[in-house]
Protein backbone atom coordinates (compact mmCIF):
# COMPACT_ATOMS: atom_id res chain seq x y z
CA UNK A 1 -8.54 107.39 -26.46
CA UNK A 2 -11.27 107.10 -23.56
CA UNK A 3 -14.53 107.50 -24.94
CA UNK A 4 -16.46 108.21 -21.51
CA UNK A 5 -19.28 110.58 -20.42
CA UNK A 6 -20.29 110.97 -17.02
CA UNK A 7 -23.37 113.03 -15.94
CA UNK A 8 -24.81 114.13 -13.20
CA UNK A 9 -28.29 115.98 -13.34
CA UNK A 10 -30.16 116.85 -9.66
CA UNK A 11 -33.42 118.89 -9.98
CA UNK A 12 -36.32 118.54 -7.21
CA UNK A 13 -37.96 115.96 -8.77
CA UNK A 14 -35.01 114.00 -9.42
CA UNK A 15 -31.11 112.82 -9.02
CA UNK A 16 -29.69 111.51 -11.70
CA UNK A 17 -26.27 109.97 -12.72
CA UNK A 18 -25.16 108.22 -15.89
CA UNK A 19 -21.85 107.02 -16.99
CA UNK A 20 -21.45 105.89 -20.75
CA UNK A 21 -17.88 104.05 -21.97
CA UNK A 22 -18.95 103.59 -26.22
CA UNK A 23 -16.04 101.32 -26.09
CA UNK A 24 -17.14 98.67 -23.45
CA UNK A 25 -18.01 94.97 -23.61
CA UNK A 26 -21.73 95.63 -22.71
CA UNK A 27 -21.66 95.80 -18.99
CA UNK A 28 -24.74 97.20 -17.62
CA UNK A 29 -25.79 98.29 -14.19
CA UNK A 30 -29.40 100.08 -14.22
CA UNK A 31 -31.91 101.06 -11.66
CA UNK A 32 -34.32 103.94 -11.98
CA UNK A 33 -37.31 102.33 -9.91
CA UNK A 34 -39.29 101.83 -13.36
CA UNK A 35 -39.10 97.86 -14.21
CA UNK A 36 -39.43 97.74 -17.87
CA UNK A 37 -37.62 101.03 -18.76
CA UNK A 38 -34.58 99.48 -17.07
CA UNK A 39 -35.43 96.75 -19.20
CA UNK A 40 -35.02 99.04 -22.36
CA UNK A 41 -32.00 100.46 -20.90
CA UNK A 42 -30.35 97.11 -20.52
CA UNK A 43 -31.13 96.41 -23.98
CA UNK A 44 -29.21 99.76 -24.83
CA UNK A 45 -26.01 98.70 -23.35
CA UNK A 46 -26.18 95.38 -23.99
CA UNK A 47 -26.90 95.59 -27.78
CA UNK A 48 -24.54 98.65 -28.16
CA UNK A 49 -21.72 96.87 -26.66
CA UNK A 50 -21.63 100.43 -23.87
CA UNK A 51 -20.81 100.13 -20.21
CA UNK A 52 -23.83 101.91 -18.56
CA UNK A 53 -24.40 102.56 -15.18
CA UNK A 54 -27.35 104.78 -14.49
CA UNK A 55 -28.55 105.20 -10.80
CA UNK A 56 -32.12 107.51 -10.59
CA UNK A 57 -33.90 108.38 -7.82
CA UNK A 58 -37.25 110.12 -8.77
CA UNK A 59 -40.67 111.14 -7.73
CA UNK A 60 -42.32 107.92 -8.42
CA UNK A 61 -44.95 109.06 -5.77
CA UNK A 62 -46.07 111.31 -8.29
CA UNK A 63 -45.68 108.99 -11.95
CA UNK A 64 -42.75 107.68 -13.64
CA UNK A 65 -42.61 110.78 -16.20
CA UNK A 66 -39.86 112.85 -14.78
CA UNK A 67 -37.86 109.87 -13.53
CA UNK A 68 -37.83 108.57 -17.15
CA UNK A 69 -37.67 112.10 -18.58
CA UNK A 70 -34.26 113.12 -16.89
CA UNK A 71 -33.26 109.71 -17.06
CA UNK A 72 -33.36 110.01 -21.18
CA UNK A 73 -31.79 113.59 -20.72
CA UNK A 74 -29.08 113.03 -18.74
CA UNK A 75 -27.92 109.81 -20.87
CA UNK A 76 -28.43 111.84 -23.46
CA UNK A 77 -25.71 114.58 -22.95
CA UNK A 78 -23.09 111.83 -21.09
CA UNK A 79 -23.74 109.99 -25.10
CA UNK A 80 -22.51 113.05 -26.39
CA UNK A 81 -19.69 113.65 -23.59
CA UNK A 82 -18.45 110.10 -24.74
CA UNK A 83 -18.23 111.36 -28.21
CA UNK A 84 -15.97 114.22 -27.93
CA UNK A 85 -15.18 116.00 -30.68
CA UNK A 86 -16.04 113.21 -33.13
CA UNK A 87 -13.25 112.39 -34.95
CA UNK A 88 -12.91 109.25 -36.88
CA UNK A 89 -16.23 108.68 -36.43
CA UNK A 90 -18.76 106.50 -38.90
CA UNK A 91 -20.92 108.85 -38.52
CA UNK A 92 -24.37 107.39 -40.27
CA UNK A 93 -26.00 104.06 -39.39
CA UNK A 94 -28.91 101.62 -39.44
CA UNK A 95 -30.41 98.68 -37.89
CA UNK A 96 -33.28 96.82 -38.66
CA UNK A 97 -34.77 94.71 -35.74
CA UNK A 98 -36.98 91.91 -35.53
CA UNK A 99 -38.74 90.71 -32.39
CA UNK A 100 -41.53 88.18 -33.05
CA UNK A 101 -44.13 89.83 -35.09
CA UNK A 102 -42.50 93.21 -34.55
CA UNK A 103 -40.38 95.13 -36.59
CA UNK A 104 -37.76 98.21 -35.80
CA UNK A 105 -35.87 100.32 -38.65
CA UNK A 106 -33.81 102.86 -36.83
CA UNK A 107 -31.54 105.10 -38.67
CA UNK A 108 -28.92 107.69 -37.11
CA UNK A 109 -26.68 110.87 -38.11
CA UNK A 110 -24.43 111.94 -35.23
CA UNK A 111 -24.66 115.53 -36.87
CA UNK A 112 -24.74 117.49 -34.09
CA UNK A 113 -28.23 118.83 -35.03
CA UNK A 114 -31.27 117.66 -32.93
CA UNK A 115 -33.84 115.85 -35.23
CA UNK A 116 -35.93 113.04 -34.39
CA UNK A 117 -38.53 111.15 -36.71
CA UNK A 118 -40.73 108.38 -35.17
CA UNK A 119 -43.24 106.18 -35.80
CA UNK A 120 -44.82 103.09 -34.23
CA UNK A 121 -48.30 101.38 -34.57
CA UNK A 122 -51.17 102.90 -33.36
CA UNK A 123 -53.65 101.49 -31.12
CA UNK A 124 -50.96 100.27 -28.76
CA UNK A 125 -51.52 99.55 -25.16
CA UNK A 126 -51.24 102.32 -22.85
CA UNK A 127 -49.13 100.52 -20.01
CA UNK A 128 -46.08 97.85 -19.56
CA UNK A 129 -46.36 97.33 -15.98
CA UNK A 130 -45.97 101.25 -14.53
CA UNK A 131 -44.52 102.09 -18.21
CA UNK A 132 -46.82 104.70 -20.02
CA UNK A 133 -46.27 103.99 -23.45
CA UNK A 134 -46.42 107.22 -24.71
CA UNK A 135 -43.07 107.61 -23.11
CA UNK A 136 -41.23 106.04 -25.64
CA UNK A 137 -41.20 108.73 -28.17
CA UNK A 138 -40.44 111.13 -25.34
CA UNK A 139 -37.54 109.24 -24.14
CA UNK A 140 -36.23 109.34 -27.74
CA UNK A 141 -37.28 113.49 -28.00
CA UNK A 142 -35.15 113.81 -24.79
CA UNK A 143 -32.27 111.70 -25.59
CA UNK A 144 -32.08 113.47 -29.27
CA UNK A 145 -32.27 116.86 -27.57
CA UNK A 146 -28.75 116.25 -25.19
CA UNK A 147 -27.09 113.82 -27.65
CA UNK A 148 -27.76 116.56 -30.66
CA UNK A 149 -28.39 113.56 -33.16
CA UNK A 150 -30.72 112.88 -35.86
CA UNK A 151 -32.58 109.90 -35.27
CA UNK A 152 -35.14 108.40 -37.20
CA UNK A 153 -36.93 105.15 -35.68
CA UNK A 154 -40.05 103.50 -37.18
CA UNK A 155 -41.77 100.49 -36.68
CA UNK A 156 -44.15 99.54 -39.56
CA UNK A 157 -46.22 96.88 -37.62
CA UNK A 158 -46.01 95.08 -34.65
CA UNK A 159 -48.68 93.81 -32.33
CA UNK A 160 -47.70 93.15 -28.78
CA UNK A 161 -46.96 96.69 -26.81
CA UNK A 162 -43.67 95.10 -24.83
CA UNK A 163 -42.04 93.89 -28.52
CA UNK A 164 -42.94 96.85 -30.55
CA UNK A 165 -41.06 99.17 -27.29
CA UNK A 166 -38.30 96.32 -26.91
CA UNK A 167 -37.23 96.24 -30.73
CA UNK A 168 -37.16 99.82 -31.03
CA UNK A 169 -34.45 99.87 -28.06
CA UNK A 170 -32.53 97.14 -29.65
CA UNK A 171 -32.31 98.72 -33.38
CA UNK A 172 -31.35 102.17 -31.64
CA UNK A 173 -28.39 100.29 -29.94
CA UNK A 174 -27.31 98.51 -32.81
CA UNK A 175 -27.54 102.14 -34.78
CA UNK A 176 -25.83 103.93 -32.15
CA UNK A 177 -23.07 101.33 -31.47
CA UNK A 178 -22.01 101.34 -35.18
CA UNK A 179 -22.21 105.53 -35.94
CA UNK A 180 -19.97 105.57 -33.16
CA UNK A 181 -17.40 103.13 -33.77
CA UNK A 182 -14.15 104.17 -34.80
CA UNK A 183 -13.67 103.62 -39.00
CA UNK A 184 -9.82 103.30 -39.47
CA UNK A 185 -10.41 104.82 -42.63
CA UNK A 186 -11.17 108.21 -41.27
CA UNK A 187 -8.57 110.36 -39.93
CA UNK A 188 -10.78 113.47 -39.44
CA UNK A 189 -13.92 114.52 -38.67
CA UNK A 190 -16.30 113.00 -41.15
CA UNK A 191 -17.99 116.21 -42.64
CA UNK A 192 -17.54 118.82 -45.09
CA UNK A 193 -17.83 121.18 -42.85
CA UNK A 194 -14.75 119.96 -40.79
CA UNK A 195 -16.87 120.06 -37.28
CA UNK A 196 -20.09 118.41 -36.04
């Protein structure tokens, strides 16, 4: 069973394409023109064991918003591609991650409903390089929207702006990687309702 989603979004502020494999080794290949957010996308792959390739061209003239915006959309709805119709899924997941003095709980339901919870230290700095950091709960909101996930991230403390972004990216991984693993166990789809 290929688990792939491939997506291509073009608006006039923005070309986007992202292919997802949730059964890969980890292999990433990222370049949006934002530094750190391919960073956080490398972490993504990396930590969720997903082959990502995600190629953006954007407005950057302008700010990084709508590159990172239909960046986070666009990933979102391959993630979901890559899931089909679900079955034999885990489903539910968590991950805690550490990095340094920061902490990341992130918690996910592959439910097919859009949710998303999130909290993170206040009094952060506003910037990582050209990365507004308010963008991080965005990126989440947009992601959550196309995947059609709950997601719940929170980071109870953390001091340094870079860690408490970087260990959020790393938990959701983690989370993500082992919802969507395959559980021998499960035959169907794992709800009540017999669809998600």
């Amino acid at each position: 069973m290929s688990r792939v989603g491939r997506v291509e979004r073009s608006t006039k502020e923005t070309s986007v394409v992202v292919e997802i494999n949730l059964d890969g080794t980890g292999t990433v290949d990222v370049s949006t023109g934002v530094g750190f957010y391919d960073h956080m996308l490398d972490q993504l792959g990396r930590h969720g064991l997903f082959d990502l390739t995600v190629k953006t061209d954007g407005d950057l003239h302008i700010d990084s918003h709508h590159t990172i915006e239909d960046t986070a959309l666009a990933l979102g709805a391959a993630f979901r591609q890559a899931l089909g119709d679900k079955r034999g899924i885990v489903r539910f997941a968590n991950a805690s991650v550490p990095l340094d003095e920061s902490l990341a709980q992130v918690t996910v339901d592959l439910s097919g409903r859009p949710y998303l919870v999130h909290t993170e230290p206040e009094g952060m700095a506003p910037m990582i390089g050209s990365y507004d950091t308010t963008m991080t709960r965005h990126i989440l909101e947009s992601f959550v929207a196309q995947a059609q996930i709950a997601l719940h991230v929170h980071v109870p403390y953390g001091r340094n702006a870079h860690h408490i972004v970087e260990c959020q990216f790393k938990a959701l991984a983690r989370a993500l990687r082992y919802a969507s693993e395959i559980d021998p166990r499960q035959t169907g789809i794992p709800s009540t309702k017999g669809a998600l």
